[in-house]
PDB file of N, CA and C in Angstrom:
ATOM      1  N   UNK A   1       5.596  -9.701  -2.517  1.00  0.00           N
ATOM      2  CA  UNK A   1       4.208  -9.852  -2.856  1.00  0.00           C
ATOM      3  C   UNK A   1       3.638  -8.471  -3.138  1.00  0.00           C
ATOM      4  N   UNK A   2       2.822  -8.259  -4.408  1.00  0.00           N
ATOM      5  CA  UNK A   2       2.512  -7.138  -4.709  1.00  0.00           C
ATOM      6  C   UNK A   2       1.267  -7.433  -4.965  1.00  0.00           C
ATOM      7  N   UNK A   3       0.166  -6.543  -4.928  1.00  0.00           N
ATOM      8  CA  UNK A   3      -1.131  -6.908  -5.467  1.00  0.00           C
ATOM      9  C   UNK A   3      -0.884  -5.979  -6.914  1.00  0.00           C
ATOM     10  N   UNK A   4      -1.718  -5.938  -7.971  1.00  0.00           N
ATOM     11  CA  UNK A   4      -1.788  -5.696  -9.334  1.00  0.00           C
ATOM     12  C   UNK A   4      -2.623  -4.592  -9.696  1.00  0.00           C
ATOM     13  N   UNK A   5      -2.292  -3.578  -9.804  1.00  0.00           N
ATOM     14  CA  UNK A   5      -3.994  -2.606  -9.880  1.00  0.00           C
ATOM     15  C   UNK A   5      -3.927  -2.373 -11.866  1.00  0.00           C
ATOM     16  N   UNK A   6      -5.142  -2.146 -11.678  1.00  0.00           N
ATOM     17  CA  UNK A   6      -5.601  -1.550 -13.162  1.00  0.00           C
ATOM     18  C   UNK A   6      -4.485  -0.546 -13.459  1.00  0.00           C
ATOM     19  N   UNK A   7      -4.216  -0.186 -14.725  1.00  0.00           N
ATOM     20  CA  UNK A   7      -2.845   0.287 -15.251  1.00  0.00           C
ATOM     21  C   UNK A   7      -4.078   1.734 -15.174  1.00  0.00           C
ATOM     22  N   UNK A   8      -3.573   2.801 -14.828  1.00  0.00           N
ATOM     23  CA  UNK A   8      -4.109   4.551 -14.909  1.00  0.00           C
ATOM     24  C   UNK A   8      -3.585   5.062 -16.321  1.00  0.00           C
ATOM     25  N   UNK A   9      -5.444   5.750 -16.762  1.00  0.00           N
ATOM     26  CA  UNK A   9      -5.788   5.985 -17.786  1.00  0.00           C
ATOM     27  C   UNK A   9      -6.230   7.261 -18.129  1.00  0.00           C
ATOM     28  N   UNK A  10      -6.245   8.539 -16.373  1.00  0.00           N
ATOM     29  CA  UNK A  10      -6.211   9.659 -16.734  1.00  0.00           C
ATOM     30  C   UNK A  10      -5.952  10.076 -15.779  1.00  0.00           C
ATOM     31  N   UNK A  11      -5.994  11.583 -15.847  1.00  0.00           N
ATOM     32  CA  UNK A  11      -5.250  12.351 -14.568  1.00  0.00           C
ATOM     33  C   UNK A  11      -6.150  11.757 -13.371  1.00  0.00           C
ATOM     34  N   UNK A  12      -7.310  12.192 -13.668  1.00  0.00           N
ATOM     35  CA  UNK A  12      -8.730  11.712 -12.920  1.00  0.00           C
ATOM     36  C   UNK A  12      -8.615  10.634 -11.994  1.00  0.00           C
ATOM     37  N   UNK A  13      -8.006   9.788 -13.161  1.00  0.00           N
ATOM     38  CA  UNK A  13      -7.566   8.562 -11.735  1.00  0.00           C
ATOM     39  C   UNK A  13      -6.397   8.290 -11.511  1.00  0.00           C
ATOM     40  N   UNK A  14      -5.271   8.884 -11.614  1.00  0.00           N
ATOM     41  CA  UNK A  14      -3.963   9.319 -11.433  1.00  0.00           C
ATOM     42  C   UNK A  14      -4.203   9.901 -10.048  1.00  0.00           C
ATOM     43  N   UNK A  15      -4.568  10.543  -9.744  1.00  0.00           N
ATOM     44  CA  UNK A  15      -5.182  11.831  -8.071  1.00  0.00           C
ATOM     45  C   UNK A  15      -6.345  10.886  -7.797  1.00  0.00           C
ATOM     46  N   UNK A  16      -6.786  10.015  -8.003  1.00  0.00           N
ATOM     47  CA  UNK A  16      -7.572   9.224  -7.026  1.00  0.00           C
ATOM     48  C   UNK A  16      -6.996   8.029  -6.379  1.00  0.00           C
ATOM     49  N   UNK A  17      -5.668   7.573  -7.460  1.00  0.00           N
ATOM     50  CA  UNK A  17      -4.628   6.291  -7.005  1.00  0.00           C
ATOM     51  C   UNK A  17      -3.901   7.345  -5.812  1.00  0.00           C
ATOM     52  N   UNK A  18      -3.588   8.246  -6.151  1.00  0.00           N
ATOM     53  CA  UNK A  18      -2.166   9.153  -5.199  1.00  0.00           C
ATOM     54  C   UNK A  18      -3.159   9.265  -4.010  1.00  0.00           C
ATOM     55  N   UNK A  19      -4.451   9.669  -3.662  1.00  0.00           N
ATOM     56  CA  UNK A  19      -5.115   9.427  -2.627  1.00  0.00           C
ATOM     57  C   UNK A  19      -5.137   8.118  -2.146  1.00  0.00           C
ATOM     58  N   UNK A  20      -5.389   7.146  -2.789  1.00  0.00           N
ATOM     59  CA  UNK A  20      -5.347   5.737  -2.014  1.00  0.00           C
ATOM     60  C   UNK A  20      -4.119   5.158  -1.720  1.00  0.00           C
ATOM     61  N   UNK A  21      -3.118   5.848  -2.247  1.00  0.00           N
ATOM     62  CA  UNK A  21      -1.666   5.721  -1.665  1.00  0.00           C
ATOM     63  C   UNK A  21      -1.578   6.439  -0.439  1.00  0.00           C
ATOM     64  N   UNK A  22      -1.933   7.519  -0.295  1.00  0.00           N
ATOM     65  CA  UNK A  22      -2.051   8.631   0.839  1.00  0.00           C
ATOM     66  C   UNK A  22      -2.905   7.695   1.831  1.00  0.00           C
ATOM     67  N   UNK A  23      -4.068   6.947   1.635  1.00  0.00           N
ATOM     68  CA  UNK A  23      -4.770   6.431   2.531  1.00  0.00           C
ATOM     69  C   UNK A  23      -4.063   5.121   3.271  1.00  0.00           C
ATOM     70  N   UNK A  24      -3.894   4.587   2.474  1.00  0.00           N
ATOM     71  CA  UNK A  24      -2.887   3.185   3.086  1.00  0.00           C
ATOM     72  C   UNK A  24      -1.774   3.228   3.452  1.00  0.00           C
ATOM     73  N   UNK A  25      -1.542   4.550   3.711  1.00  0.00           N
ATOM     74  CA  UNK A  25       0.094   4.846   3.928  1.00  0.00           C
ATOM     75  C   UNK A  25      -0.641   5.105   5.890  1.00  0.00           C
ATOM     76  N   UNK A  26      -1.606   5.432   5.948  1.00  0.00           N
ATOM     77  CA  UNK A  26      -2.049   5.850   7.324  1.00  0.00           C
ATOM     78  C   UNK A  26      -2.618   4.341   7.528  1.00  0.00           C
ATOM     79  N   UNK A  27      -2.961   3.453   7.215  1.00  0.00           N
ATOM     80  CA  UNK A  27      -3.462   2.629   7.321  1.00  0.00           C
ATOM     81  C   UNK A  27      -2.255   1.548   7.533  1.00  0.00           C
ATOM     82  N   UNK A  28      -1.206   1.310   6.863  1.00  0.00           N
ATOM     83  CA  UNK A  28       0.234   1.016   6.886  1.00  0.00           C
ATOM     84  C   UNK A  28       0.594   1.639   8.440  1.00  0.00           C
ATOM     85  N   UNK A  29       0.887   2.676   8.732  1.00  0.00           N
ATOM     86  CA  UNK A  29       0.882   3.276  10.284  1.00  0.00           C
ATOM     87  C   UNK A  29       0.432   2.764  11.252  1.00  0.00           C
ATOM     88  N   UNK A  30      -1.044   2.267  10.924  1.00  0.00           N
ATOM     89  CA  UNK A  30      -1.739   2.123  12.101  1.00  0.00           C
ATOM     90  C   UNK A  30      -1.469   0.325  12.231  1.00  0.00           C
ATOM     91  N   UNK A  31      -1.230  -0.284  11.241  1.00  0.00           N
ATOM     92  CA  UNK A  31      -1.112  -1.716  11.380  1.00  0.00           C
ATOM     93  C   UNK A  31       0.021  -1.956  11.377  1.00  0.00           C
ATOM     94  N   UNK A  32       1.105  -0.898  11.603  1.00  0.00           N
ATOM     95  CA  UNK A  32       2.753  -1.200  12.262  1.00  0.00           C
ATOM     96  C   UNK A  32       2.109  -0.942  13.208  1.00  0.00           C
ATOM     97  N   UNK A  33       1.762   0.052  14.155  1.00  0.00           N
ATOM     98  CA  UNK A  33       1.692   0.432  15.211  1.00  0.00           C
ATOM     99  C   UNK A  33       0.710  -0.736  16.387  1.00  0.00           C
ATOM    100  N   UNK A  34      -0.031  -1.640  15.506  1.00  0.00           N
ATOM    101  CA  UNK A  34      -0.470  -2.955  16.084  1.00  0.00           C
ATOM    102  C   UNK A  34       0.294  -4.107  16.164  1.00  0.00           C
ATOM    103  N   UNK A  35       1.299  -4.301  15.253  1.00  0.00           N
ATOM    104  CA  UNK A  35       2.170  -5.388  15.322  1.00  0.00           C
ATOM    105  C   UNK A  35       3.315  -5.135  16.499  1.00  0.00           C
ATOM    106  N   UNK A  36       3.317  -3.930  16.629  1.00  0.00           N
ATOM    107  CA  UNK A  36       4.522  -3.313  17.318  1.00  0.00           C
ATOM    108  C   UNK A  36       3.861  -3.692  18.648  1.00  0.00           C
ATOM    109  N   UNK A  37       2.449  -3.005  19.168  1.00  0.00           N
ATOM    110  CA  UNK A  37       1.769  -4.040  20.254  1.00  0.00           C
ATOM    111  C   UNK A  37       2.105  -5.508  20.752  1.00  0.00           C
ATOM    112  N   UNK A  38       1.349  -5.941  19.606  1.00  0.00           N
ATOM    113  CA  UNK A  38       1.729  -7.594  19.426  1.00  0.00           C
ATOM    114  C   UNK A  38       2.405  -8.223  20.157  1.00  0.00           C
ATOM    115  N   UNK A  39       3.766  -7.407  19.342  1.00  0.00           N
ATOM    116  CA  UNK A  39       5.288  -7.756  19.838  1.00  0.00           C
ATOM    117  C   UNK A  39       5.404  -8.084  21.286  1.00  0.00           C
ATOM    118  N   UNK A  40       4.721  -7.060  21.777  1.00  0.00           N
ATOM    119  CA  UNK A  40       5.603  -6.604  23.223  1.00  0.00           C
ATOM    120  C   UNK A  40       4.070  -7.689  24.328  1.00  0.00           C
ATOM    121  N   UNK A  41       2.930  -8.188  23.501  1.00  0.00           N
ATOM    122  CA  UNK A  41       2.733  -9.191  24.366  1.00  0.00           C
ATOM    123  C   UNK A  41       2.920 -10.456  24.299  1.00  0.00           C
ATOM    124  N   UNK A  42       4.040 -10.884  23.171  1.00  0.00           N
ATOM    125  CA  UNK A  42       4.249 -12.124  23.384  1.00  0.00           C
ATOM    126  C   UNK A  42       3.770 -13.124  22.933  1.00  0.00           C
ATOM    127  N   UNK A  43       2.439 -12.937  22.300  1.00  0.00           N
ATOM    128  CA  UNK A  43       1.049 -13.754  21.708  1.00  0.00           C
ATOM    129  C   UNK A  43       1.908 -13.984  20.449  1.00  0.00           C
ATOM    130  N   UNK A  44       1.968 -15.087  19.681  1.00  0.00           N
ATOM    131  CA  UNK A  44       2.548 -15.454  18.859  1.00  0.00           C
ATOM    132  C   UNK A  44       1.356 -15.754  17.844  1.00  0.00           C
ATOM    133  N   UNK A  45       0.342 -15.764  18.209  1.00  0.00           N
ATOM    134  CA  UNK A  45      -0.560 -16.312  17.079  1.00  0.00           C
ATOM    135  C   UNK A  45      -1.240 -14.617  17.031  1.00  0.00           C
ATOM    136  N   UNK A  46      -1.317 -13.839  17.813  1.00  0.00           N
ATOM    137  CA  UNK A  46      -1.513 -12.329  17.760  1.00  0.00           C
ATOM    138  C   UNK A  46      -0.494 -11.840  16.676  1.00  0.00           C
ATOM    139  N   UNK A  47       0.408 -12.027  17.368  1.00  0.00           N
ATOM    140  CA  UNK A  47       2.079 -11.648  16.457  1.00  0.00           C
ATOM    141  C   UNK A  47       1.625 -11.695  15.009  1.00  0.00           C
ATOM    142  N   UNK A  48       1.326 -12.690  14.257  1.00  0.00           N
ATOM    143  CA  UNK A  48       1.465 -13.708  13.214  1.00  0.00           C
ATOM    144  C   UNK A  48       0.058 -13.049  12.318  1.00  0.00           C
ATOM    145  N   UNK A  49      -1.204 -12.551  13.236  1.00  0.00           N
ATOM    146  CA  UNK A  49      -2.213 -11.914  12.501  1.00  0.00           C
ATOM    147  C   UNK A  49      -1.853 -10.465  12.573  1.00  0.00           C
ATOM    148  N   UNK A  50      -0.960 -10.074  13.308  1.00  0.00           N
ATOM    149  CA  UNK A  50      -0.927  -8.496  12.788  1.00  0.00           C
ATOM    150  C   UNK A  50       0.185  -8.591  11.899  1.00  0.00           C
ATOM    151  N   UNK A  51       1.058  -9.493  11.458  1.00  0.00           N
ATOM    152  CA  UNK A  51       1.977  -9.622  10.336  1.00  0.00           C
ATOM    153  C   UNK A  51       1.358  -9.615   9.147  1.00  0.00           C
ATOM    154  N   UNK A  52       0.571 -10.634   9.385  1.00  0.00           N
ATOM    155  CA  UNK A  52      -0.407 -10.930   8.008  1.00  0.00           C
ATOM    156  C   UNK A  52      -1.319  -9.942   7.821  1.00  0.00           C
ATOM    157  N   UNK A  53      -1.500  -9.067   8.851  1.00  0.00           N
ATOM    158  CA  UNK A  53      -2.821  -7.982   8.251  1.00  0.00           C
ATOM    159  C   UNK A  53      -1.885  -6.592   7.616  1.00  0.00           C
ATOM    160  N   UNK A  54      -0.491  -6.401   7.989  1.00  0.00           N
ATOM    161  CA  UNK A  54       0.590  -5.589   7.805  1.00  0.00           C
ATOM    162  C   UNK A  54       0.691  -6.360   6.401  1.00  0.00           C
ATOM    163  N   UNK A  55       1.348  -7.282   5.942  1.00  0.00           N
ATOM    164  CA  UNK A  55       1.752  -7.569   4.461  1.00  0.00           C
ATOM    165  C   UNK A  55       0.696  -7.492   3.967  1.00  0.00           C
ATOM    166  N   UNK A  56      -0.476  -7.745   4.219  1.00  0.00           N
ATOM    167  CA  UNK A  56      -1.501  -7.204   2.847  1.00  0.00           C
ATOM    168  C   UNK A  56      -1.530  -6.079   2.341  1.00  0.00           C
ATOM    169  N   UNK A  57      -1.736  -4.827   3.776  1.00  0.00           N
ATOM    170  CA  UNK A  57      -2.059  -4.113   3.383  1.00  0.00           C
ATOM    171  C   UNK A  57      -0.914  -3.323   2.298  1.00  0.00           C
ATOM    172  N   UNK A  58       0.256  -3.488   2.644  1.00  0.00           N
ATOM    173  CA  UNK A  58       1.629  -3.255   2.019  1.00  0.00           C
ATOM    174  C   UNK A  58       1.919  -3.249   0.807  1.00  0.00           C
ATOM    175  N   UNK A  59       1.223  -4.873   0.217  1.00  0.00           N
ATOM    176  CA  UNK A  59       0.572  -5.502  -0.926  1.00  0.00           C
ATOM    177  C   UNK A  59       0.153  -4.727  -1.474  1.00  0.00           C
ATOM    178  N   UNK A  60      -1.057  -4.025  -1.304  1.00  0.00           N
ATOM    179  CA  UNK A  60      -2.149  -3.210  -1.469  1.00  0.00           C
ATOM    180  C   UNK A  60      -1.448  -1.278  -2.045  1.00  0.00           C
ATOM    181  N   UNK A  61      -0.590  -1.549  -1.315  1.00  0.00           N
ATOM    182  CA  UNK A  61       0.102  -0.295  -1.193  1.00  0.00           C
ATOM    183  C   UNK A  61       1.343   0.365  -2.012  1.00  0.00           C
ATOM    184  N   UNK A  62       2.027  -0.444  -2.231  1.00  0.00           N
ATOM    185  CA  UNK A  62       3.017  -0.989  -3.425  1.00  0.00           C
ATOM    186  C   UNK A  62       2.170  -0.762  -4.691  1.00  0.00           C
ATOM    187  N   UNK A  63       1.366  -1.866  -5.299  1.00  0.00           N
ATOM    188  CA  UNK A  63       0.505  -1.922  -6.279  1.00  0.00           C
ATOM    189  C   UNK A  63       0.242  -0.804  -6.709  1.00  0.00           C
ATOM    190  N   UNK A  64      -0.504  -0.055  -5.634  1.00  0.00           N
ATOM    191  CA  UNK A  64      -0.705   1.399  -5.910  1.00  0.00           C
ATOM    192  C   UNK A  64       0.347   2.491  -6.743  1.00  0.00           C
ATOM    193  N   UNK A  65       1.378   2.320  -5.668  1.00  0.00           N
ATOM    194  CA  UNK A  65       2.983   3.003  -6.242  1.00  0.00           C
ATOM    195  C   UNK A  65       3.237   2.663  -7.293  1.00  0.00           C
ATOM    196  N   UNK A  66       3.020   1.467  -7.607  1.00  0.00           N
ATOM    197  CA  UNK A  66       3.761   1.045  -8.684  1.00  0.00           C
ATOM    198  C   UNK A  66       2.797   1.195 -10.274  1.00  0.00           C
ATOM    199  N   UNK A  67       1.521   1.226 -10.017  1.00  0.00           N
ATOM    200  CA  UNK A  67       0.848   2.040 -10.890  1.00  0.00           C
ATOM    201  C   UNK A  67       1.047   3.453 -11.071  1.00  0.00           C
ATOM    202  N   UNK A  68       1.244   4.329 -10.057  1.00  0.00           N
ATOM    203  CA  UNK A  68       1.552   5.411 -10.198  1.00  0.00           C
ATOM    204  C   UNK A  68       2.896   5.523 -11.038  1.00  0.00           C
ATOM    205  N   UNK A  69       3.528   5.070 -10.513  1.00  0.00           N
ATOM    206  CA  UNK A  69       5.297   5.300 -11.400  1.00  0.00           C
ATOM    207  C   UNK A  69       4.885   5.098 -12.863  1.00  0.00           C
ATOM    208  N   UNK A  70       4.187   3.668 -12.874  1.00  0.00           N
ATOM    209  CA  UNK A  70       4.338   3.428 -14.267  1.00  0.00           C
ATOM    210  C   UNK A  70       3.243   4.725 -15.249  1.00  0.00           C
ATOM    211  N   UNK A  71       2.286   5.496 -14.988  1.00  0.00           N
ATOM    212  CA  UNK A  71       1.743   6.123 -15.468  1.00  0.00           C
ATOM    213  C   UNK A  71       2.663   7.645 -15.865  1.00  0.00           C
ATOM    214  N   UNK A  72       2.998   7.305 -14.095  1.00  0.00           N
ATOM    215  CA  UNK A  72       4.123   8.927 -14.448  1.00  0.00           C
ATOM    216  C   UNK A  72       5.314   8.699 -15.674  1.00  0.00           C
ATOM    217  N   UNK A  73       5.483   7.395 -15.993  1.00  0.00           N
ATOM    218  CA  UNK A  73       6.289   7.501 -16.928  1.00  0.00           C
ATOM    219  C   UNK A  73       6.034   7.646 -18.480  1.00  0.00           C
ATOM    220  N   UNK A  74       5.151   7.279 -18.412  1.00  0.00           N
ATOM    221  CA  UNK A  74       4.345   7.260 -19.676  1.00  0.00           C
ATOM    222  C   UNK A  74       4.020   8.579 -19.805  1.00  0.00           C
ATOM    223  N   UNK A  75       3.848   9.240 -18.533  1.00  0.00           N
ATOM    224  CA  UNK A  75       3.305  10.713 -19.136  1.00  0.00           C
ATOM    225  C   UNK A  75       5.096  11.404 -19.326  1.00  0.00           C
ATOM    226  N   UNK A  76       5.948  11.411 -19.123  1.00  0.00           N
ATOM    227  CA  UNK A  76       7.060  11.532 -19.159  1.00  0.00           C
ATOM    228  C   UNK A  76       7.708  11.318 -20.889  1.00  0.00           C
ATOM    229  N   UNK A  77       7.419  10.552 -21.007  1.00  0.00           N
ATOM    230  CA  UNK A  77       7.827  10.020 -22.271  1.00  0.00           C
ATOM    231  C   UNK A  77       6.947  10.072 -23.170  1.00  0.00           C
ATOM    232  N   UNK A  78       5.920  10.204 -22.978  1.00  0.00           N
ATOM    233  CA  UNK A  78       4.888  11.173 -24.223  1.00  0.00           C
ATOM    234  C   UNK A  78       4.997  12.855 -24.253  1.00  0.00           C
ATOM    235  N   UNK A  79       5.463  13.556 -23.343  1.00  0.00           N
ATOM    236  CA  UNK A  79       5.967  14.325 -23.303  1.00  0.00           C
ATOM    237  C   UNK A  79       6.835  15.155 -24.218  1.00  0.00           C
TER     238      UNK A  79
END
């Protein structure tokens, strides 16, 4: 599952995606570091919302990457 971002259209927002990659990557951290909680109490319906709040954000996070790549390539090959 990937979420879809707007395809990057200048440097401008090339370094504002690589920041929101940078941001959800700490944000990714902190919502392993809750599931990993979770885990260890056993709560299964706890379990199951810090899974689901972990794959979104992941979602979210990917998308990002994967806009980035695809821009870096384009600048690569216009090059």
């Amino acid at each position: 599952m990937r979420s879809v971002q707007p395809p990057i259209t200048s440097d401008e927002e090339y370094h504002g995606y690589q920041q929101g990659r940078d941001t959800l990557t700490t944000v990714v951290r902190e919502r392993e570091q809750r599931l990993i909680e979770a885990l260890s109490s056993g709560d299964e319906t706890l379990i199951e919302a810090r899974r689901y709040e972990l794959l979104h954000v992941l979602a979210d996070r990917q998308g990002i990457i994967d806009a980035i790549k695809a821009y870096e390539q384009r600048m690569a090959q216009s090059a």
